[in-house]
N, C-alpha and C. Protein backbone atom coordinates (compact mmCIF):
# COMPACT_ATOMS: atom_id res chain seq x y z
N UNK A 1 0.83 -1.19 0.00
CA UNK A 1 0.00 0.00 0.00
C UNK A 1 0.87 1.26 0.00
N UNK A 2 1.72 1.48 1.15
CA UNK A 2 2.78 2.84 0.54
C UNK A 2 3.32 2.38 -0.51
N UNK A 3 3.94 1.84 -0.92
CA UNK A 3 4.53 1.54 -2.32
C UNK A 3 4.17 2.72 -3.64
N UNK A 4 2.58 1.82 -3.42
CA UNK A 4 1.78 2.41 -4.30
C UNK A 4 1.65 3.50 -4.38
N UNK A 5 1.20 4.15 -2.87
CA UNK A 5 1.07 5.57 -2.31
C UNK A 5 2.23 6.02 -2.98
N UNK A 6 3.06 6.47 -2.81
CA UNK A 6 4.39 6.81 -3.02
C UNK A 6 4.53 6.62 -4.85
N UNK A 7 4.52 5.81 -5.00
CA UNK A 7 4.29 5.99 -6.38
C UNK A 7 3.48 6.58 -7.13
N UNK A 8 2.00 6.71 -7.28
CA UNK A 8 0.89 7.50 -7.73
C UNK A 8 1.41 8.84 -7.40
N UNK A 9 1.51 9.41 -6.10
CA UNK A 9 1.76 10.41 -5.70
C UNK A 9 2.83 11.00 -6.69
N UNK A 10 4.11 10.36 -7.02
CA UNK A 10 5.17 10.69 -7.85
C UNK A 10 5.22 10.73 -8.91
N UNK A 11 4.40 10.14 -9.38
CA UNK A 11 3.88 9.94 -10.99
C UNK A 11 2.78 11.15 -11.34
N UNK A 12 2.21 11.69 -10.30
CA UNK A 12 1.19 12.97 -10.75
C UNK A 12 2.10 14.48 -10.24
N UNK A 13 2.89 14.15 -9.06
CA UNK A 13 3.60 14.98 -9.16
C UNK A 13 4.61 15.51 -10.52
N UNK A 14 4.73 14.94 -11.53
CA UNK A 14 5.41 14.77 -12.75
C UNK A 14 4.27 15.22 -13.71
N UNK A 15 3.34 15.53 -13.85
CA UNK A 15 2.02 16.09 -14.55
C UNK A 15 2.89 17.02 -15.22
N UNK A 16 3.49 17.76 -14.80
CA UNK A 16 3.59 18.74 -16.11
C UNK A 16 5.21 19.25 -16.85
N UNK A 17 5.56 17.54 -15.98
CA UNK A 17 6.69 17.38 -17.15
C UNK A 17 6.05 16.29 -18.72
N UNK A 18 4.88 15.44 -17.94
CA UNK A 18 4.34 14.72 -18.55
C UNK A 18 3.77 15.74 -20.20
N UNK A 19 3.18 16.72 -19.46
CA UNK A 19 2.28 17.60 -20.36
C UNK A 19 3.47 17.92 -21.76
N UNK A 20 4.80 18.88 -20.89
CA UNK A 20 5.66 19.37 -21.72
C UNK A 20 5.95 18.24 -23.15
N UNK A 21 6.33 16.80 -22.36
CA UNK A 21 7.03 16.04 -23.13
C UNK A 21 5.86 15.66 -24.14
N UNK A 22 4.61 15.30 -23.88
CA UNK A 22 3.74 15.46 -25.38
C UNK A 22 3.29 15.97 -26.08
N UNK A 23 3.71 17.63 -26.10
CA UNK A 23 3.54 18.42 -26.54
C UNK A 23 4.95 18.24 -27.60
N UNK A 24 6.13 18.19 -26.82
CA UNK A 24 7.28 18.58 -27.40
C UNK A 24 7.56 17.51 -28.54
N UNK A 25 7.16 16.55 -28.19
CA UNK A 25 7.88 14.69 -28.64
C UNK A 25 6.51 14.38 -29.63
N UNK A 26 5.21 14.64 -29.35
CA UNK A 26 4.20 14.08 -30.55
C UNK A 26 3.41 15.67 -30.83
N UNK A 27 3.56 16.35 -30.17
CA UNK A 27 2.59 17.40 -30.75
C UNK A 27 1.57 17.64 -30.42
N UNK A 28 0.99 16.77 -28.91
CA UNK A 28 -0.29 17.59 -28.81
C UNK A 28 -0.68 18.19 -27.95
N UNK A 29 -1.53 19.22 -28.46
CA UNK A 29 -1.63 20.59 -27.91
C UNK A 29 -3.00 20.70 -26.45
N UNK A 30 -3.04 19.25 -26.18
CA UNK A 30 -3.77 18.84 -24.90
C UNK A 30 -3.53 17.90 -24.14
N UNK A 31 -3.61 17.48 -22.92
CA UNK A 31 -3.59 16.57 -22.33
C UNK A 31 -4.28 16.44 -21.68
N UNK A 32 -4.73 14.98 -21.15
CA UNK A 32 -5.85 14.99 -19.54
C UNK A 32 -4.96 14.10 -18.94
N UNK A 33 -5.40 14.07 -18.10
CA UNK A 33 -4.68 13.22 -16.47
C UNK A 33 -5.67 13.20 -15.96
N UNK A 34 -5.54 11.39 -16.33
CA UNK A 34 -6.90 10.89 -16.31
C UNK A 34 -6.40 9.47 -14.80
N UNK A 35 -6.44 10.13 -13.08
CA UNK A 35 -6.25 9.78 -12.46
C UNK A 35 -6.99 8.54 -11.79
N UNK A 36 -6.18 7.88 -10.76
CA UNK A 36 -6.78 6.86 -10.21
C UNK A 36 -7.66 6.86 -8.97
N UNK A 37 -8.54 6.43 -9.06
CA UNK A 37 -9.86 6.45 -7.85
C UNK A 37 -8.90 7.06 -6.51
N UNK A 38 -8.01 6.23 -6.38
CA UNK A 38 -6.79 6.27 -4.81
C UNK A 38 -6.43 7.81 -4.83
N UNK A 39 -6.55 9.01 -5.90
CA UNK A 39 -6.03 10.17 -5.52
C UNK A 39 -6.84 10.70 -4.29
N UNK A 40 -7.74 10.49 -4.08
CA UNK A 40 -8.82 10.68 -2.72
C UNK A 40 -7.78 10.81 -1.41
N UNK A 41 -7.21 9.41 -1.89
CA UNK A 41 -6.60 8.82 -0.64
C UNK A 41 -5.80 10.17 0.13
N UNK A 42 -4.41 10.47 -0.89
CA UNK A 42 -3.59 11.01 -0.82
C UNK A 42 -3.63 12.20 -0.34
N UNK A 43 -4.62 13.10 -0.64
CA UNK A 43 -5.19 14.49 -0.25
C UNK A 43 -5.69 14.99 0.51
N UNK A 44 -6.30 16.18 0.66
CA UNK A 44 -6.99 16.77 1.98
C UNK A 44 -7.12 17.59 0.78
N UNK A 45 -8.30 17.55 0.33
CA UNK A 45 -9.60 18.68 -0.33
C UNK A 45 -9.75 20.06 0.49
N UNK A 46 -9.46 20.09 1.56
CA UNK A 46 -10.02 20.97 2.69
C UNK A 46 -8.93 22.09 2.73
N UNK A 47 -7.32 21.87 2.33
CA UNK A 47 -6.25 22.32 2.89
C UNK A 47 -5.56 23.01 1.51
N UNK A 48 -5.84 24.41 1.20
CA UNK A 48 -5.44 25.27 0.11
C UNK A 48 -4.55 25.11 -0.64
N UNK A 49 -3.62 24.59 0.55
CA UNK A 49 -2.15 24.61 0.22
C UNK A 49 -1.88 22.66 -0.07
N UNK A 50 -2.48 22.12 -0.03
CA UNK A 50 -2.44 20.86 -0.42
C UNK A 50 -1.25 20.21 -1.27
N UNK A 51 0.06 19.79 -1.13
CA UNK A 51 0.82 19.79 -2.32
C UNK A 51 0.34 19.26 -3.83
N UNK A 52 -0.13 18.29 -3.89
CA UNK A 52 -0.46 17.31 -4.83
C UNK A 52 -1.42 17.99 -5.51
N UNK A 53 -2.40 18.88 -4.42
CA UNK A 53 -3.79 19.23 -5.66
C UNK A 53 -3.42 20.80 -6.32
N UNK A 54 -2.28 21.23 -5.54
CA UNK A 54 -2.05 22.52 -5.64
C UNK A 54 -0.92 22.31 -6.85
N UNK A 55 -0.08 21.13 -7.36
CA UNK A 55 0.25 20.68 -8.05
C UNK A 55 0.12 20.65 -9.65
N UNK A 56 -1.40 19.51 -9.41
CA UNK A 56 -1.82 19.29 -10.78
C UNK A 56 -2.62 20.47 -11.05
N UNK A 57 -3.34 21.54 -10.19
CA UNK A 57 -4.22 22.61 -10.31
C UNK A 57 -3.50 23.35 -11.19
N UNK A 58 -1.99 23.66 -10.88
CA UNK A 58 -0.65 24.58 -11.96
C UNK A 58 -0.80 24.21 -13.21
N UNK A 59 -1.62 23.17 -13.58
CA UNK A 59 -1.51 22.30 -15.15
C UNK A 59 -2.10 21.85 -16.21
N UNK A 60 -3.45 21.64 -15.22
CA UNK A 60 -4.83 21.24 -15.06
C UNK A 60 -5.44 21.73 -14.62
N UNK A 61 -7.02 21.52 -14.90
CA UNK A 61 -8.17 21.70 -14.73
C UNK A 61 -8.88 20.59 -14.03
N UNK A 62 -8.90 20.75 -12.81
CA UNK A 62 -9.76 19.32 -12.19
C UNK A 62 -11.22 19.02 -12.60
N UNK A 63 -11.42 17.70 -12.71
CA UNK A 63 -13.07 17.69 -13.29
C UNK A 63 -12.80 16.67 -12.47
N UNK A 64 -14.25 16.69 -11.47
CA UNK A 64 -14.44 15.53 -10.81
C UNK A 64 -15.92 15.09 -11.27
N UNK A 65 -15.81 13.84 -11.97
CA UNK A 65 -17.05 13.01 -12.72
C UNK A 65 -17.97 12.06 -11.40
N UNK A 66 -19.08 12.97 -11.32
CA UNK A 66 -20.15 12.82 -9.96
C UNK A 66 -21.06 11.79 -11.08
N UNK A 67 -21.27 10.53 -9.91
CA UNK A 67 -21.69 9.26 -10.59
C UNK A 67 -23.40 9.64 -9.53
N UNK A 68 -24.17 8.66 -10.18
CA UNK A 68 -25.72 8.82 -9.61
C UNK A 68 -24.84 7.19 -8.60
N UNK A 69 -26.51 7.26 -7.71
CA UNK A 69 -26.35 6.09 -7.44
C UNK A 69 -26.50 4.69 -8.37
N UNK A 70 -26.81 4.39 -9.36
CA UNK A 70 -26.71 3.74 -10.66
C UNK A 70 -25.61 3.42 -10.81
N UNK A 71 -24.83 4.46 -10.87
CA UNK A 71 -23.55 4.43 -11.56
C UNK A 71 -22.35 3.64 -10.40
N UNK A 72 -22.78 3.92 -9.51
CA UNK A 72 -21.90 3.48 -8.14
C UNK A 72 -22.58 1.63 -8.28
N UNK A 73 -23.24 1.37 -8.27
CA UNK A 73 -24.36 0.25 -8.40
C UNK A 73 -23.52 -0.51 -9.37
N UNK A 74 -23.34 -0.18 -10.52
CA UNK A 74 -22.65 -0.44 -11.69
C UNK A 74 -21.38 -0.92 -11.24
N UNK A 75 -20.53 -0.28 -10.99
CA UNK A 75 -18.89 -0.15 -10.62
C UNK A 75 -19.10 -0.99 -9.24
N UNK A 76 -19.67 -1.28 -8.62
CA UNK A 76 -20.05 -2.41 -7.37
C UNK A 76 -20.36 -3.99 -8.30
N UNK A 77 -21.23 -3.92 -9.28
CA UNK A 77 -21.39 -5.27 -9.85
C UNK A 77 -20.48 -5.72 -10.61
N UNK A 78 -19.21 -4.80 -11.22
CA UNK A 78 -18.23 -5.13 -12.20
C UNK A 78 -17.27 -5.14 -11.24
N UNK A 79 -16.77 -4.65 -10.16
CA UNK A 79 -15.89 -5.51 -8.83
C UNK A 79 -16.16 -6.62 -8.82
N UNK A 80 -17.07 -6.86 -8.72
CA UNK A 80 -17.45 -8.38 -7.50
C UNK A 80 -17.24 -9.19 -9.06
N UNK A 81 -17.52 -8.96 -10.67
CA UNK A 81 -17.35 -9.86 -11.50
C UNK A 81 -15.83 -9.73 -12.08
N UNK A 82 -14.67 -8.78 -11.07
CA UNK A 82 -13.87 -8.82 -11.88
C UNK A 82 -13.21 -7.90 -10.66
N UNK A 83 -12.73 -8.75 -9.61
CA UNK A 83 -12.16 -7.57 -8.36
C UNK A 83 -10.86 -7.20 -9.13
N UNK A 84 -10.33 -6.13 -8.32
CA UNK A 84 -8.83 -5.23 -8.99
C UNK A 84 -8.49 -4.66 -7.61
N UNK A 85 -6.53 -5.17 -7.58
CA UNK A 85 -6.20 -4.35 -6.40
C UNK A 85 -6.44 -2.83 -6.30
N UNK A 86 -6.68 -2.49 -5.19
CA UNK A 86 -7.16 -0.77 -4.80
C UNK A 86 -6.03 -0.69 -3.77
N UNK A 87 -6.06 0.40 -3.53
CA UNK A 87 -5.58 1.39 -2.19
C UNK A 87 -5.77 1.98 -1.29
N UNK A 88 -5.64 2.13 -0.21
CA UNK A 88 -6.81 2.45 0.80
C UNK A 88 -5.81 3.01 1.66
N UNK A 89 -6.40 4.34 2.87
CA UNK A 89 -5.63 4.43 3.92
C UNK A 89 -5.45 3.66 4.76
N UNK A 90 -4.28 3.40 5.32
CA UNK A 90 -4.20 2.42 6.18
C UNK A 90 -4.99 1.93 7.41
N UNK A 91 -5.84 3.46 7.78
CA UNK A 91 -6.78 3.50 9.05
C UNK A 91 -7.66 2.65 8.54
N UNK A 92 -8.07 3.13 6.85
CA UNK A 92 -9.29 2.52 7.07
C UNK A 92 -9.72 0.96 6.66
N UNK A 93 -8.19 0.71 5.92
CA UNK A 93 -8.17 -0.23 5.69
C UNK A 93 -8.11 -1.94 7.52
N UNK A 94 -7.01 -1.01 8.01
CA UNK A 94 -7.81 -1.78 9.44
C UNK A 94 -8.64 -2.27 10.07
N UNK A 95 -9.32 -0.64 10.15
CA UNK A 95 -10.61 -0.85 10.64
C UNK A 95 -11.77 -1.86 9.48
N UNK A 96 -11.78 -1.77 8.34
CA UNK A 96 -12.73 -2.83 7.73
C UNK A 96 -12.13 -3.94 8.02
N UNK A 97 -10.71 -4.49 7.89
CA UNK A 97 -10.15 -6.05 8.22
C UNK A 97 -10.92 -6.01 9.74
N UNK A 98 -10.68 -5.00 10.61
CA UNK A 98 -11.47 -5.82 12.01
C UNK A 98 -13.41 -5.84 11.90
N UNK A 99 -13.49 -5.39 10.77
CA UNK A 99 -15.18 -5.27 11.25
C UNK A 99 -15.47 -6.57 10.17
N UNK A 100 -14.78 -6.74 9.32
CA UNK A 100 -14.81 -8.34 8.42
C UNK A 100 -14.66 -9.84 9.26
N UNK A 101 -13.54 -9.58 9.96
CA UNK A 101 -13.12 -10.07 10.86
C UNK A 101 -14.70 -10.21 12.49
N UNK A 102 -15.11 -9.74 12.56
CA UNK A 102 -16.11 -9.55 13.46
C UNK A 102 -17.15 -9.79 13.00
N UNK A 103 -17.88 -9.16 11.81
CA UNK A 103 -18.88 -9.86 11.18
C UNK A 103 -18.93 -11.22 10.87
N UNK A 104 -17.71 -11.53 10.07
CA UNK A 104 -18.03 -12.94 9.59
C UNK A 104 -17.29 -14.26 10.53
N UNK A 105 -17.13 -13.56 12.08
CA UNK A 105 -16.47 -14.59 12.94
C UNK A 105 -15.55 -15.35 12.65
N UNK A 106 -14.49 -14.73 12.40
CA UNK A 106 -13.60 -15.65 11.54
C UNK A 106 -11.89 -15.04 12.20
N UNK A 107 -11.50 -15.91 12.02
CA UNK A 107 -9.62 -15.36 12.30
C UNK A 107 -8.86 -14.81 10.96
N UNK A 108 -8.09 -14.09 11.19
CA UNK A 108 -7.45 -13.52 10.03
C UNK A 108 -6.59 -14.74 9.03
N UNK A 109 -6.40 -15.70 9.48
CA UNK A 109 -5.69 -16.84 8.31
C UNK A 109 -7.23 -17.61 7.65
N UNK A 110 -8.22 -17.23 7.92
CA UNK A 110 -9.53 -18.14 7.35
C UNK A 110 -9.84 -17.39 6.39
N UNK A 111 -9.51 -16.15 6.34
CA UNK A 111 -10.33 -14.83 5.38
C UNK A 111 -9.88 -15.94 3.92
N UNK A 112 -11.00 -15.57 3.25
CA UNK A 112 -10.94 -15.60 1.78
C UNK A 112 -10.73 -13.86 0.99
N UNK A 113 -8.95 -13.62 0.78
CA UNK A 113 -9.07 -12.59 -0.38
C UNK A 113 -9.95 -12.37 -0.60
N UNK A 114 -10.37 -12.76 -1.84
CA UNK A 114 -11.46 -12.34 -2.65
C UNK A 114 -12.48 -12.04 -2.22
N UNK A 115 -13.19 -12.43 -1.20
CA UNK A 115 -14.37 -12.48 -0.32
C UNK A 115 -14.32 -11.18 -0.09
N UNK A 116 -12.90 -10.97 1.12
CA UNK A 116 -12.87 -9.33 1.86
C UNK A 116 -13.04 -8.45 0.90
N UNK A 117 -12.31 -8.62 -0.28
CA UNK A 117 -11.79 -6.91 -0.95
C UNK A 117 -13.45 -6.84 -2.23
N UNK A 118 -13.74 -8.13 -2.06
CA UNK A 118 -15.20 -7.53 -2.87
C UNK A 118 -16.24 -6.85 -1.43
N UNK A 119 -15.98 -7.60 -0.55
CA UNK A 119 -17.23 -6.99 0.69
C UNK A 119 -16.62 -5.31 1.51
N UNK A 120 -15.10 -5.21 1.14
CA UNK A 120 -14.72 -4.01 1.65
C UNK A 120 -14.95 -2.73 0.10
N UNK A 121 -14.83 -3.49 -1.13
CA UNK A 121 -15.60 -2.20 -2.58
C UNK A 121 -16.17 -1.03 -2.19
N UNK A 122 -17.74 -1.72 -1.89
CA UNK A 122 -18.82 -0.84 -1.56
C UNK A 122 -18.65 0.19 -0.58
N UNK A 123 -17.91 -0.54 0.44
CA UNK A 123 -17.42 0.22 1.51
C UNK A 123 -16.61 1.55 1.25
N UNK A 124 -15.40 1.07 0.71
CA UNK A 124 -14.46 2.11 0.16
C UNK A 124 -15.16 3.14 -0.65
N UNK A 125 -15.92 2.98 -1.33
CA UNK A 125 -16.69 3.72 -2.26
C UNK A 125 -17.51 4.69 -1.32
N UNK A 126 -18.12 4.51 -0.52
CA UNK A 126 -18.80 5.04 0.45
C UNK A 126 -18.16 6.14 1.05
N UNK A 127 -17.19 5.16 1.63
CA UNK A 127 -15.58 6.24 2.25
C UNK A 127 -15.00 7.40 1.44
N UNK A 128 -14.55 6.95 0.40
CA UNK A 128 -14.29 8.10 -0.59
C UNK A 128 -15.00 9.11 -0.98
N UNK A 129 -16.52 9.02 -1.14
CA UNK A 129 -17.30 10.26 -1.86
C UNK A 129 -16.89 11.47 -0.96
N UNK A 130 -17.05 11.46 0.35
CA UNK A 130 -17.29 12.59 1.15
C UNK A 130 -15.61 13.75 0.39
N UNK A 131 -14.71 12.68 0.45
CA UNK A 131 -13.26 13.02 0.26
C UNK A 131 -13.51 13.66 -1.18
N UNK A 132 -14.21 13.06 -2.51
CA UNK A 132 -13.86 13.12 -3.76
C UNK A 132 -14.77 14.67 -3.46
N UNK A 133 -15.85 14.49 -2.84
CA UNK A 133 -16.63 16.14 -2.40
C UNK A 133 -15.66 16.92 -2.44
N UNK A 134 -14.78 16.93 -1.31
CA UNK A 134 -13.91 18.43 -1.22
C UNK A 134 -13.09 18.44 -2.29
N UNK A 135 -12.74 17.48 -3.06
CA UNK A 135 -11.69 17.51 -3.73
C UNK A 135 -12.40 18.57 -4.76
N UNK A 136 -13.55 18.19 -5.29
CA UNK A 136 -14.23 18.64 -6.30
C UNK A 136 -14.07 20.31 -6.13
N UNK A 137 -14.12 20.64 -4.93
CA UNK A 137 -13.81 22.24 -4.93
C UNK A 137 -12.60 22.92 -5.58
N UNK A 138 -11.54 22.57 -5.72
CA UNK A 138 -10.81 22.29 -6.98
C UNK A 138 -11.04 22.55 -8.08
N UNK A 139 -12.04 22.34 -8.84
CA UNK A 139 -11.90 22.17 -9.88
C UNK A 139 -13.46 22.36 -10.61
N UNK A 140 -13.95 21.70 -11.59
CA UNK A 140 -15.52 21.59 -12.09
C UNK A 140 -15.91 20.25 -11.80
N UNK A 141 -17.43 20.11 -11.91
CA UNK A 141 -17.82 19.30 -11.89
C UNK A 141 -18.78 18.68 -13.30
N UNK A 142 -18.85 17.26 -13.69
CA UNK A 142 -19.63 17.25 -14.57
C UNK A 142 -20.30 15.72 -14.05
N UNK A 143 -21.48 15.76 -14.79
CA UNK A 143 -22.23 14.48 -14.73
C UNK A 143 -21.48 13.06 -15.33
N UNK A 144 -21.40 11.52 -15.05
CA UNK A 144 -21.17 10.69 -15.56
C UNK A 144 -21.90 10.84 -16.72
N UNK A 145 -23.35 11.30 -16.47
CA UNK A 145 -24.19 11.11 -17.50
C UNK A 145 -23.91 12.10 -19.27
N UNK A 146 -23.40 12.52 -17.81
CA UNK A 146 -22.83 13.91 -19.29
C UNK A 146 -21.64 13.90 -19.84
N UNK A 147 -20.76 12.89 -19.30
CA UNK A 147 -19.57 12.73 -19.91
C UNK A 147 -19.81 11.64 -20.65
N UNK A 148 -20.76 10.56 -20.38
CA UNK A 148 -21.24 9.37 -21.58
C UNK A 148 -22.00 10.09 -22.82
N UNK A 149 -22.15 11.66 -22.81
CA UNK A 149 -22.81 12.15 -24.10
C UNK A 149 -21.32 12.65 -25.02
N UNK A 150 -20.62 13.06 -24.19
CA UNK A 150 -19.18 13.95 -25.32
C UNK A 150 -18.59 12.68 -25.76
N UNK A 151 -18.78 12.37 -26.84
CA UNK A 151 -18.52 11.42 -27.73
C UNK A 151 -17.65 11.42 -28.92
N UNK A 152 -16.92 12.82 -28.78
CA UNK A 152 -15.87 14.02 -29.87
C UNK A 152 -15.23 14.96 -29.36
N UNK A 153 -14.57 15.16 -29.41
CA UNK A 153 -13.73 16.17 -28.72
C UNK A 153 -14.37 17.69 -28.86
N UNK A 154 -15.28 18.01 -29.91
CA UNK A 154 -16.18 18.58 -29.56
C UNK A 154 -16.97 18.60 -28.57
N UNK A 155 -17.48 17.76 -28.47
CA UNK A 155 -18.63 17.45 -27.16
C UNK A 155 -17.61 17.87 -26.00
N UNK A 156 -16.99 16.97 -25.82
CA UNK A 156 -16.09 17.36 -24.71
C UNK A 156 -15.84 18.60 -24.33
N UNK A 157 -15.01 19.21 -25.46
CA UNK A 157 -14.69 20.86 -25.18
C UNK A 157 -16.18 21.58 -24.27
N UNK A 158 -17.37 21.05 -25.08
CA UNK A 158 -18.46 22.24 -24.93
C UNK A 158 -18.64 21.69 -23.02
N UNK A 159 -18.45 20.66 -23.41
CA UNK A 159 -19.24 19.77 -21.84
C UNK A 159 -18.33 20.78 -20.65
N UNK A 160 -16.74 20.66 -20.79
CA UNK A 160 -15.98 21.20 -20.03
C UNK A 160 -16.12 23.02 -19.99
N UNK A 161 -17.17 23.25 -21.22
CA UNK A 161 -16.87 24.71 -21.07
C UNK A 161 -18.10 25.21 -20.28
N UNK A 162 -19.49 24.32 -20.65
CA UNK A 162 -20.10 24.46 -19.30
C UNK A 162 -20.25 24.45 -18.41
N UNK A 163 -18.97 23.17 -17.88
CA UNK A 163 -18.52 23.17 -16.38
C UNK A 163 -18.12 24.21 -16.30
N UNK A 164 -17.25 24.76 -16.70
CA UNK A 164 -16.58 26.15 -16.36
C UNK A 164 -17.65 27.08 -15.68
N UNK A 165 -18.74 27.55 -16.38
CA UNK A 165 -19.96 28.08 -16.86
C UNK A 165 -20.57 28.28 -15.47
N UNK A 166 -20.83 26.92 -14.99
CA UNK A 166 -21.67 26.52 -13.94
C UNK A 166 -20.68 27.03 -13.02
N UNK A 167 -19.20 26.63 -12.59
CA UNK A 167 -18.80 27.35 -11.58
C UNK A 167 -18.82 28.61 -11.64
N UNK A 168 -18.75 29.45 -12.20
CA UNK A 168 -18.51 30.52 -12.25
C UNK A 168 -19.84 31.58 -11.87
N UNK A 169 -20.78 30.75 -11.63
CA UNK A 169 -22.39 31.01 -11.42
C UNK A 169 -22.32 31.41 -10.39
């Protein structure tokens, strides 16, 4: 889990050498940084001075893509048919091993992998929104629903220029 931490973190800290070099090396005159669920983790939404968000903010434009409950529903049934390691803070990752651990009466060498990290998903998901909230102050916001319509980089542009639009309201 730090590993990872430590790595993601270092790899977005590099955002806008990333930007320079595809601009310079293929030519194009955009980029997205298109991050991993775990940036939640790393941050404090709340704290101005934030390194990481105060970071990619120098480079980028944050868009945080607000899912319905559907959409969370969705990304819960394609876990459980297809789990993927995640990242988690360590607190909270604890605390679910002891409440797994307590629910399903069991000792920590009985756990079934697969079992925990599909029954801790939903959870994490839960955990994160409040976090991906502040983060969103940052930046714009747009609908899942509305990012499944920009289907062209047209669309896109207009979608992102209404985000703009709306914050600025």
């Amino acid at each position: 889990q730090e590993q990872f931490r430590q790595a993601e973190i270092s790899a977005l800290m590099d955002t806008g050498y990333f930007i320079e070099r595809a601009e310079r090396l293929y030519g194009y005159p955009n980029f997205i940084c298109d991050t991993g669920g775990s940036i939640c983790e790393w941050v404090d939404g709340d704290d101005p001075g934030d390194p990481l968000l105060t970071e990619l903010s120098r480079h980028c434009l944050l868009v945080y893509i607000e899912g319905s409950e559907a959409h969370t529903a969705e990304l819960v049934r394609r876990f459980d048919r297809a789990p993927k390691p995640m990242a988690y803070q360590p607190e909270f990752l604890a605390r679910m091993w002891e409440e797994y651990l307590r629910e399903n009466k069991c000792k920590a060498d009985e756990v079934d992998p697969d079992a925990f990290i599909r029954w801790t998903y939903a959870r994490a998901l839960a955990h994160r929104q409040p976090r991906y909230e502040r983060m969103a102050k940052w930046g714009v916001r747009v609908s899942a629903d509305e990012v499944a319509q920009a289907t062209d980089a047209a669309r896109f542009d207009a979608l992102i220029a209404t985000a703009i639009e709306r914050r600025a309201d």
